[in-house]
C-alpha atoms as a PDB file:
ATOM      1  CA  UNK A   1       6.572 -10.081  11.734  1.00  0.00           C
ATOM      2  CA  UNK A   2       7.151 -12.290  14.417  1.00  0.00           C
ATOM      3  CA  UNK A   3       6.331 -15.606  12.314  1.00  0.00           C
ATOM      4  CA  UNK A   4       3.409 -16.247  10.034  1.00  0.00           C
ATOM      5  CA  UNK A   5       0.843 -19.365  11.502  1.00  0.00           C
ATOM      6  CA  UNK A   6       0.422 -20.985   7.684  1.00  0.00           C
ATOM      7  CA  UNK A   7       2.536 -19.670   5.020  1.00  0.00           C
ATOM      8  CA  UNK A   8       0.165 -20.902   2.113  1.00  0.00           C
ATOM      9  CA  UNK A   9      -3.164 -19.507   3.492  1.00  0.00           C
ATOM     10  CA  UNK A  10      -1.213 -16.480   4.231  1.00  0.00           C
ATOM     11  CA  UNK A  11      -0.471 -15.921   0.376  1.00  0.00           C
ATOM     12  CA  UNK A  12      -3.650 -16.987  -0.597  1.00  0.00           C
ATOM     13  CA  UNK A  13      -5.842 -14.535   1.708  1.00  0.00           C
ATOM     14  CA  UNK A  14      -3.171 -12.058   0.423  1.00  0.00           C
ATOM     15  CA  UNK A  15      -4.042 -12.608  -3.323  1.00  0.00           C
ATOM     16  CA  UNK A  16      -8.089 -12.511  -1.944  1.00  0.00           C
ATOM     17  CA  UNK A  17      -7.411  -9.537  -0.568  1.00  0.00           C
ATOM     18  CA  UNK A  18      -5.557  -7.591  -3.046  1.00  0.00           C
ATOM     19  CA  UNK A  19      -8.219  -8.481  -5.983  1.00  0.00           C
ATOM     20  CA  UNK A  20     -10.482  -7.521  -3.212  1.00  0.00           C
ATOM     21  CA  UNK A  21      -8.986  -4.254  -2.852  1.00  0.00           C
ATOM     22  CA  UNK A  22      -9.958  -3.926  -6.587  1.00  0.00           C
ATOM     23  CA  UNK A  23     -13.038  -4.866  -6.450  1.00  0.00           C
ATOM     24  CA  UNK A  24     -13.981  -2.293  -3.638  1.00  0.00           C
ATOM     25  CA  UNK A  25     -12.567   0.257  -5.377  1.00  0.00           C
ATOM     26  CA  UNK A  26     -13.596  -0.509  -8.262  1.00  0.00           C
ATOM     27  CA  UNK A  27     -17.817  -0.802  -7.069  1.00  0.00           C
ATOM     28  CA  UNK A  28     -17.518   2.863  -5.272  1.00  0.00           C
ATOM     29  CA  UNK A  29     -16.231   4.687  -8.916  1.00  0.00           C
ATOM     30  CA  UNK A  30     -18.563   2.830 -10.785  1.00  0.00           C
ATOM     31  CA  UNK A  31     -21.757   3.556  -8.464  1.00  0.00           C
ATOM     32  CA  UNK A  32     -20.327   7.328  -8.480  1.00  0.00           C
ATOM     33  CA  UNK A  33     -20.368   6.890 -12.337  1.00  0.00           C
ATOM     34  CA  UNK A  34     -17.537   6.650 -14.798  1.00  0.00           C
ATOM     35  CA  UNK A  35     -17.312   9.928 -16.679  1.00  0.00           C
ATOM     36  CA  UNK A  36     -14.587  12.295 -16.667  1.00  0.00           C
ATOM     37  CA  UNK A  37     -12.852  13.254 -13.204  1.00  0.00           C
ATOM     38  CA  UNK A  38     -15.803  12.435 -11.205  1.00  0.00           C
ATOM     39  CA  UNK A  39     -13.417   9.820  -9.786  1.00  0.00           C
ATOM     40  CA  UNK A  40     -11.309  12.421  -7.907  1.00  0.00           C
ATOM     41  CA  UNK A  41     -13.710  15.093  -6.579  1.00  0.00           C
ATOM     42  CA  UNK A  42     -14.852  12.412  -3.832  1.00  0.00           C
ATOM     43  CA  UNK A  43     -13.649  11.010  -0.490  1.00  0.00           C
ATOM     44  CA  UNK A  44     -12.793   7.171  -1.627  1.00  0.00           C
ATOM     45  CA  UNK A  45     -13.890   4.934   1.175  1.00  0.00           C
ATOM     46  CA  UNK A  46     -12.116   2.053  -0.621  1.00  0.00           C
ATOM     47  CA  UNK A  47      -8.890   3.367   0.639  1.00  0.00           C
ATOM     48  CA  UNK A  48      -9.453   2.933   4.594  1.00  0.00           C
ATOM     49  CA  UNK A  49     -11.103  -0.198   4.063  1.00  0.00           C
ATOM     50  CA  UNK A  50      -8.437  -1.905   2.020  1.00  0.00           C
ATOM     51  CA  UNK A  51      -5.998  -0.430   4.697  1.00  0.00           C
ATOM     52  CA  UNK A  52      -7.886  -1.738   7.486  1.00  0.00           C
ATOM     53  CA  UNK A  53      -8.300  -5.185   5.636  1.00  0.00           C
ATOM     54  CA  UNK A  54      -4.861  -4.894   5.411  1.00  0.00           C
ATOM     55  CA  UNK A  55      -4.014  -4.881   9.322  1.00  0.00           C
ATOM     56  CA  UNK A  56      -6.434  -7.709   9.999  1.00  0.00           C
ATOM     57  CA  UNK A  57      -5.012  -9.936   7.498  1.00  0.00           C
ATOM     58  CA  UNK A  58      -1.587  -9.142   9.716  1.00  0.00           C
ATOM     59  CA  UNK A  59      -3.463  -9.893  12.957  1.00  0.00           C
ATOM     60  CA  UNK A  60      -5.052 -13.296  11.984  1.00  0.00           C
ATOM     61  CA  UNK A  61      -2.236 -14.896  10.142  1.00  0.00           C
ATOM     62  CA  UNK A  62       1.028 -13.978  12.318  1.00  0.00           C
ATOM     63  CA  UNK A  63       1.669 -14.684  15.743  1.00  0.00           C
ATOM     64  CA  UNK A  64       3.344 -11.843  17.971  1.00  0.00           C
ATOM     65  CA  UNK A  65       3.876 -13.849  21.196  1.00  0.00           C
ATOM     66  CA  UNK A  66       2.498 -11.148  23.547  1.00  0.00           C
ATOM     67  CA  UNK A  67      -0.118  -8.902  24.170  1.00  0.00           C
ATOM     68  CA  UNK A  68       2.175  -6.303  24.656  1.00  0.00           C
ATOM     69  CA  UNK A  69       3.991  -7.032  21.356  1.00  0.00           C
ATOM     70  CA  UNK A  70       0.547  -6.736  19.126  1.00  0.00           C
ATOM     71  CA  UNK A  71      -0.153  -4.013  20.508  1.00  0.00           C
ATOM     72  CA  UNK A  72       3.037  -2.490  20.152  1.00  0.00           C
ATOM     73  CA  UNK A  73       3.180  -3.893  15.880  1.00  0.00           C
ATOM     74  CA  UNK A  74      -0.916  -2.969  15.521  1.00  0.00           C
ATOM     75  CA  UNK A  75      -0.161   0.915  16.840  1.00  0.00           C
ATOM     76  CA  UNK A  76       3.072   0.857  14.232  1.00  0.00           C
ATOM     77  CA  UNK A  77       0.640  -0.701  11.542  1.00  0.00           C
ATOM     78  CA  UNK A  78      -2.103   2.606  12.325  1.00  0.00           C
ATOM     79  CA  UNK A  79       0.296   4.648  12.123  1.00  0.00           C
ATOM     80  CA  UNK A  80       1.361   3.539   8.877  1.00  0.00           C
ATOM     81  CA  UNK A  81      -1.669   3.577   7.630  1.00  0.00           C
ATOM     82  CA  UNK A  82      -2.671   6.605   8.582  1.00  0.00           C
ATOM     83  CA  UNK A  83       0.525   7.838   6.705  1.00  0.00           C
ATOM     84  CA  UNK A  84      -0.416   5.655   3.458  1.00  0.00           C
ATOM     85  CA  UNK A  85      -3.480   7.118   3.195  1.00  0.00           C
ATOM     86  CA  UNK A  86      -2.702  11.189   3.791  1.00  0.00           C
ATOM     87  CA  UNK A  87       0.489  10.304   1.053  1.00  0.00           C
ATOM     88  CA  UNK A  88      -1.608   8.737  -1.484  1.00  0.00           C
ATOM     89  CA  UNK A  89      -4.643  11.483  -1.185  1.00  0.00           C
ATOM     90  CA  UNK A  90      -1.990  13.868  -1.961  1.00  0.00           C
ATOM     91  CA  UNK A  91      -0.375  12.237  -4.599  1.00  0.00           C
ATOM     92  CA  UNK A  92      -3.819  12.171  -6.310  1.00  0.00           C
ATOM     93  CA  UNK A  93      -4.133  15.576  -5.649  1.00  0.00           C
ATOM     94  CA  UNK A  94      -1.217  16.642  -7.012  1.00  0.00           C
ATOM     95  CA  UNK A  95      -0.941  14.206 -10.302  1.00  0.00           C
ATOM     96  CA  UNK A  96      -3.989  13.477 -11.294  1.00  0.00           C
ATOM     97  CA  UNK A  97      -6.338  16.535 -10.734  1.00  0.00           C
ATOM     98  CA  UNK A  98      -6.513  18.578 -14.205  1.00  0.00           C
ATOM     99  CA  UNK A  99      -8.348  21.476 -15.506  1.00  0.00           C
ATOM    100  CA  UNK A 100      -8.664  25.520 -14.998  1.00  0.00           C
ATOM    101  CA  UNK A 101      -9.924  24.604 -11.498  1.00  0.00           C
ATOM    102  CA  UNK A 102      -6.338  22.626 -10.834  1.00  0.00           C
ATOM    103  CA  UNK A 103      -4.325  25.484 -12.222  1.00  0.00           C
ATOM    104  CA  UNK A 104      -6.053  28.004 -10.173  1.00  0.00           C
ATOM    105  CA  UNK A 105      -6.049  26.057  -6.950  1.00  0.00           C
ATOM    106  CA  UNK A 106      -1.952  25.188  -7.327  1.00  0.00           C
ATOM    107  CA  UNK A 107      -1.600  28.726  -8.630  1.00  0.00           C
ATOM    108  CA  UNK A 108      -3.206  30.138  -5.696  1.00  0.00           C
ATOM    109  CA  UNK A 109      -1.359  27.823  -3.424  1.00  0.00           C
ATOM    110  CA  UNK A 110       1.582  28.746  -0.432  1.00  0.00           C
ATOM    111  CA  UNK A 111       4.671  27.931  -2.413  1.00  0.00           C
ATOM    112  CA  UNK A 112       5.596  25.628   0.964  1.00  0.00           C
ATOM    113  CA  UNK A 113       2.466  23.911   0.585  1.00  0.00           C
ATOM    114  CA  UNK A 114       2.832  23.488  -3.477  1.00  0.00           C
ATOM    115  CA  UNK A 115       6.322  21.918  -2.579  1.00  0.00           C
ATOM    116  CA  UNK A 116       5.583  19.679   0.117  1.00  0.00           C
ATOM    117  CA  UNK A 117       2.600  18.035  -2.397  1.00  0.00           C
ATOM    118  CA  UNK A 118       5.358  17.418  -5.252  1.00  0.00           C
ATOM    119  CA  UNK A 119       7.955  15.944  -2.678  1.00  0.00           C
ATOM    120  CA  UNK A 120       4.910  13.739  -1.293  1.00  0.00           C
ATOM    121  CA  UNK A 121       3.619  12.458  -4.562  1.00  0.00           C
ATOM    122  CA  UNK A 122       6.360  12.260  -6.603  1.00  0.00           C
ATOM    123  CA  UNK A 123       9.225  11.280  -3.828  1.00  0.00           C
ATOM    124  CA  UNK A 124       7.490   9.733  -0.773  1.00  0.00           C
ATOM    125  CA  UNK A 125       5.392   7.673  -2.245  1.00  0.00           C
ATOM    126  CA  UNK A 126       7.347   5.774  -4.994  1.00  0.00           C
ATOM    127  CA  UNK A 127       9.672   5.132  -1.957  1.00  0.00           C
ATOM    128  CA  UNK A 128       6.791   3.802   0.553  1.00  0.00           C
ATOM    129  CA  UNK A 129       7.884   0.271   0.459  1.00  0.00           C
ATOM    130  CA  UNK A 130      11.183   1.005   1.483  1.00  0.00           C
ATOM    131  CA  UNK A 131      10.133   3.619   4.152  1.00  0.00           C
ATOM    132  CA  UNK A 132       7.431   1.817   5.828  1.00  0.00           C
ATOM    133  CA  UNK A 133       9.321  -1.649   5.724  1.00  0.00           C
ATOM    134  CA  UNK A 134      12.672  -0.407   6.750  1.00  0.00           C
ATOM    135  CA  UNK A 135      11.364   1.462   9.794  1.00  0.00           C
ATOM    136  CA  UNK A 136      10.216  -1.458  11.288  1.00  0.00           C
ATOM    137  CA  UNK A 137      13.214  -1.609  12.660  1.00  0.00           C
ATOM    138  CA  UNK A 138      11.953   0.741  15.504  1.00  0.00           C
ATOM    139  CA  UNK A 139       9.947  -2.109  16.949  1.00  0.00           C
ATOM    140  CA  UNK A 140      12.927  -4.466  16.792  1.00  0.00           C
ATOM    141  CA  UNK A 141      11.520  -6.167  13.270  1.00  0.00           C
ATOM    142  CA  UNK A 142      14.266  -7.102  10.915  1.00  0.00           C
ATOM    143  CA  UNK A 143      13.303  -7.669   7.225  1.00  0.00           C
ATOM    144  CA  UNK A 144      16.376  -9.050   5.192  1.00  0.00           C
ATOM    145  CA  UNK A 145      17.127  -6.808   2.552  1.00  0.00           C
ATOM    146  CA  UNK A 146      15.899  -8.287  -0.390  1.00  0.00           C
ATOM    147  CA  UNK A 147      12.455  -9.116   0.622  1.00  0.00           C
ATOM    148  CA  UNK A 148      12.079  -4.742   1.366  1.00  0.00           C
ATOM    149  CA  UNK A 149      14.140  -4.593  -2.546  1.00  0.00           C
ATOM    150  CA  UNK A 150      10.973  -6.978  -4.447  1.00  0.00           C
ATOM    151  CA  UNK A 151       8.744  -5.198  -2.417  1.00  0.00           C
ATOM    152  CA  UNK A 152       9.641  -1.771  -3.672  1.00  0.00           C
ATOM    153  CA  UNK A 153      10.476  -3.020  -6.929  1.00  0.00           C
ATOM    154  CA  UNK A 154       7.268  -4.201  -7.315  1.00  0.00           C
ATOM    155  CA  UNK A 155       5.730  -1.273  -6.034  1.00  0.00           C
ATOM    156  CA  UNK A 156       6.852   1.109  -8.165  1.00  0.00           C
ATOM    157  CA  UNK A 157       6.199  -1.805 -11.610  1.00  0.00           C
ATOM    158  CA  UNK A 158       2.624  -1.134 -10.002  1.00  0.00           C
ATOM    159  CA  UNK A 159       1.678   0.878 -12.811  1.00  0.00           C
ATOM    160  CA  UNK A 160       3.417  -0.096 -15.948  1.00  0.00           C
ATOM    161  CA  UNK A 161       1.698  -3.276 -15.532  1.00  0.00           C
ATOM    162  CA  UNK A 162      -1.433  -1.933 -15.032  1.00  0.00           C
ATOM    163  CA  UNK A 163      -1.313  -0.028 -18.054  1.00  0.00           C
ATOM    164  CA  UNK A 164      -0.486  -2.903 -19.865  1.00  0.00           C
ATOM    165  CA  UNK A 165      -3.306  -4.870 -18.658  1.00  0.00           C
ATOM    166  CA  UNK A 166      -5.224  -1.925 -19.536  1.00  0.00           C
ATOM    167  CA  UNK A 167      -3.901  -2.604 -23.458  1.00  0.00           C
ATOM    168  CA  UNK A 168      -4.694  -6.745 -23.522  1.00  0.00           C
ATOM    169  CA  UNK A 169      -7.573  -6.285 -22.007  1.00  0.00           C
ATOM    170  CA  UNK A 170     -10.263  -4.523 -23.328  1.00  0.00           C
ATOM    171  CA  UNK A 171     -11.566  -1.861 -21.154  1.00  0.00           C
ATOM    172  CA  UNK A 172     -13.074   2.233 -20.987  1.00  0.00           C
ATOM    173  CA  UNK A 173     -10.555   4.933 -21.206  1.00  0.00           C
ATOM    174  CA  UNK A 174      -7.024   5.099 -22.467  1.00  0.00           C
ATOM    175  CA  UNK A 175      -4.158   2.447 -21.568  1.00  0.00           C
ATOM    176  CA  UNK A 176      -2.406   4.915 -19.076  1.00  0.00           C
ATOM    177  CA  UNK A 177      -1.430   6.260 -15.419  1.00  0.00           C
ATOM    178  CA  UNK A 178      -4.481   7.753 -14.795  1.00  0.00           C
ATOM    179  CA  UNK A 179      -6.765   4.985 -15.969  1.00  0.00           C
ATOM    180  CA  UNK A 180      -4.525   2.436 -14.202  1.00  0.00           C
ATOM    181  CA  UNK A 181      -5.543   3.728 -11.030  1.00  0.00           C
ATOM    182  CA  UNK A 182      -9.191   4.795 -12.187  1.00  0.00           C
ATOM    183  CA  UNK A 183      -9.729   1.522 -13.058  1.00  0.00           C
ATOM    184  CA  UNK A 184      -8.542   0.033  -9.965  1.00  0.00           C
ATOM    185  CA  UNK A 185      -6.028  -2.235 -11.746  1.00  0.00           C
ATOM    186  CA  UNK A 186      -3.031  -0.708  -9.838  1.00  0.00           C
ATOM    187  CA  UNK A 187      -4.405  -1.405  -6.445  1.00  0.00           C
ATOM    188  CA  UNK A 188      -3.369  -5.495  -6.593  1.00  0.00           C
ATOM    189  CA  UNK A 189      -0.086  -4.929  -7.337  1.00  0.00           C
ATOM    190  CA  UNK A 190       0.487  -1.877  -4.995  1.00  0.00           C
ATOM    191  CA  UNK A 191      -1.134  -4.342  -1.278  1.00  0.00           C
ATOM    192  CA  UNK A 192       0.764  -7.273  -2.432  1.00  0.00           C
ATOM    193  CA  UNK A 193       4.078  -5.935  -2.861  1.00  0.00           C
ATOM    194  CA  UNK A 194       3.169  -4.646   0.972  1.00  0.00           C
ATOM    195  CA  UNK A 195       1.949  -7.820   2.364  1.00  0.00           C
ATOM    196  CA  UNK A 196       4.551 -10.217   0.700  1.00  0.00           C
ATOM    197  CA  UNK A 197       7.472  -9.542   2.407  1.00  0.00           C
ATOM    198  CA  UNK A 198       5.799  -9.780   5.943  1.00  0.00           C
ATOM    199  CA  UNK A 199       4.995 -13.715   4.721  1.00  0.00           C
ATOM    200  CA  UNK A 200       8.659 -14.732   3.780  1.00  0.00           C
ATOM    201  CA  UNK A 201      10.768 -12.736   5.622  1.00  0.00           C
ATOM    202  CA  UNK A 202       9.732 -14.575   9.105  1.00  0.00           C
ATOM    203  CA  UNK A 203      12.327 -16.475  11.606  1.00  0.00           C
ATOM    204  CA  UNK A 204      12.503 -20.203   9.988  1.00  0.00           C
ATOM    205  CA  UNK A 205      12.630 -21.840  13.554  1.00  0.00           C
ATOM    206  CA  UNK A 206       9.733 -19.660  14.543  1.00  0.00           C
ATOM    207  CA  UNK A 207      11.067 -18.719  17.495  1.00  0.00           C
ATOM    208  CA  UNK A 208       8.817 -15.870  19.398  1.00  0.00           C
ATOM    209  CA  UNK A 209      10.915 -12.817  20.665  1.00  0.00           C
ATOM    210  CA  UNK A 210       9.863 -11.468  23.784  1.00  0.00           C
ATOM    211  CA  UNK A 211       9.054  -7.440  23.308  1.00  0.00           C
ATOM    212  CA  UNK A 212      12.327  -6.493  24.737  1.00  0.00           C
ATOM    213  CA  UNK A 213      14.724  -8.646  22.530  1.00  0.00           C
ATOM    214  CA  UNK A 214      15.387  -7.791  18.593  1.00  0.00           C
ATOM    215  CA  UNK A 215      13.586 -10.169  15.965  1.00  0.00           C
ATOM    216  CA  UNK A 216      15.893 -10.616  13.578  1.00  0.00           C
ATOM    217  CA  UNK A 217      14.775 -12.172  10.330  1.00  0.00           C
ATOM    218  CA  UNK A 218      16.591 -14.890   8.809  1.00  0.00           C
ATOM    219  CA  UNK A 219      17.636 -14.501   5.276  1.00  0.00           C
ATOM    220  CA  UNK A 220      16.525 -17.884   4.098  1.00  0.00           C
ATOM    221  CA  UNK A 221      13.153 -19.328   2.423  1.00  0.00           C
END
């Protein structure tokens, strides 16, 4: 980003908001009820709303200098999201959906199709971090390196730790994957490992670039 206003209340609204995301998840499975794989035969509202939470969190703590230039990083942002959410409704699909029903619809599936939702879930998303992050380059936004590596190393620790939270603390269903993100645990750790990076990879003279000139983010705390 072009420079964050307040570098603490940035990473504290980011902590709100990613126990937040949680939480909102978290209320819509329960209200739908627990049992089974109730939990996947529903559109999750939790996931736009977290997403959208996400971009105004961006909008109110970092400064983009221009007009032009929010709109430019917001449109970017939608985009992403947009993406985010089709990749991780497929990756659901495809991992987590079980059953005679599952066999029969993947059995029944184009082989293309069948394909495209294993590449999706099981390349495409483990790999979001660095995708989404990297690309920013398009729009003249220069991440140092190892901010986009501890974001996607975080990403994909997502749900290890999960399921060991789901182990030390006690809790329905089995310490697992599919729990992990049933539960909602996973969710923190997935929008933080986003949003941190954006915080501490920002210009340390806070210099605004105008839209036509690169921002190029320095390296250094």
């Amino acid at each position: 980003m072009p420079y964050v206003k307040n570098k603490t209340a940035a990473f504290s609204f980011l902590l709100l908001f990613s126990f937040l995301s949680f939480l909102t998840w978290r209320v819509e499975v329960e209200s739908h009820g627990w049992s089974g794989l109730t939990w996947l035969s529903y559109f999750h509202w939790a996931i736009p709303i977290c997403l959208l939470s996400f971009i105004a969190w961006v909008n109110i703590f970092f400064n983009f200098g221009t007009i032009q230039k929010r709109a430019v990083v917001n449109s970017f942002l939608v985009f992403w999201v947009m993406v985010g959410f089709f990749v991780f409704a497929l990756s659901l699909q495809s991992i987590f959906i079980a059953g005679p029903s599952a066999f029969v619809h993947h059995f029944m599936m184009p082989k293309w199709q069948l394909y495209l939702i294993r590449f999706v879930a099981f390349v495409v998303f483990p790999l979001f971090p660095l995708i989404a992050l990297s690309s920013l380059r398009i729009i003249r936004i220069k991440i140092p390196p190892k901010y986009i590596f501890f974001s996607q190393v975080m990403f994909l620790l997502a749900f290890p730790l999960s399921v060991l939270l789901l182990t030390v603390i006690p809790h329905r269903g089995s310490p697992d994957i599919i729990h992990a993100v049933k539960s909602g645990f996973v969710f923190p750790f997935l929008f933080f490992s986003l949003g941190f990076p954006l915080i501490y990879g920002h210009p340390r003279n806070k210099r605004v670039s105008h839209l036509d000139e690169p921002i190029i983010l320095d390296d250094s705390m």
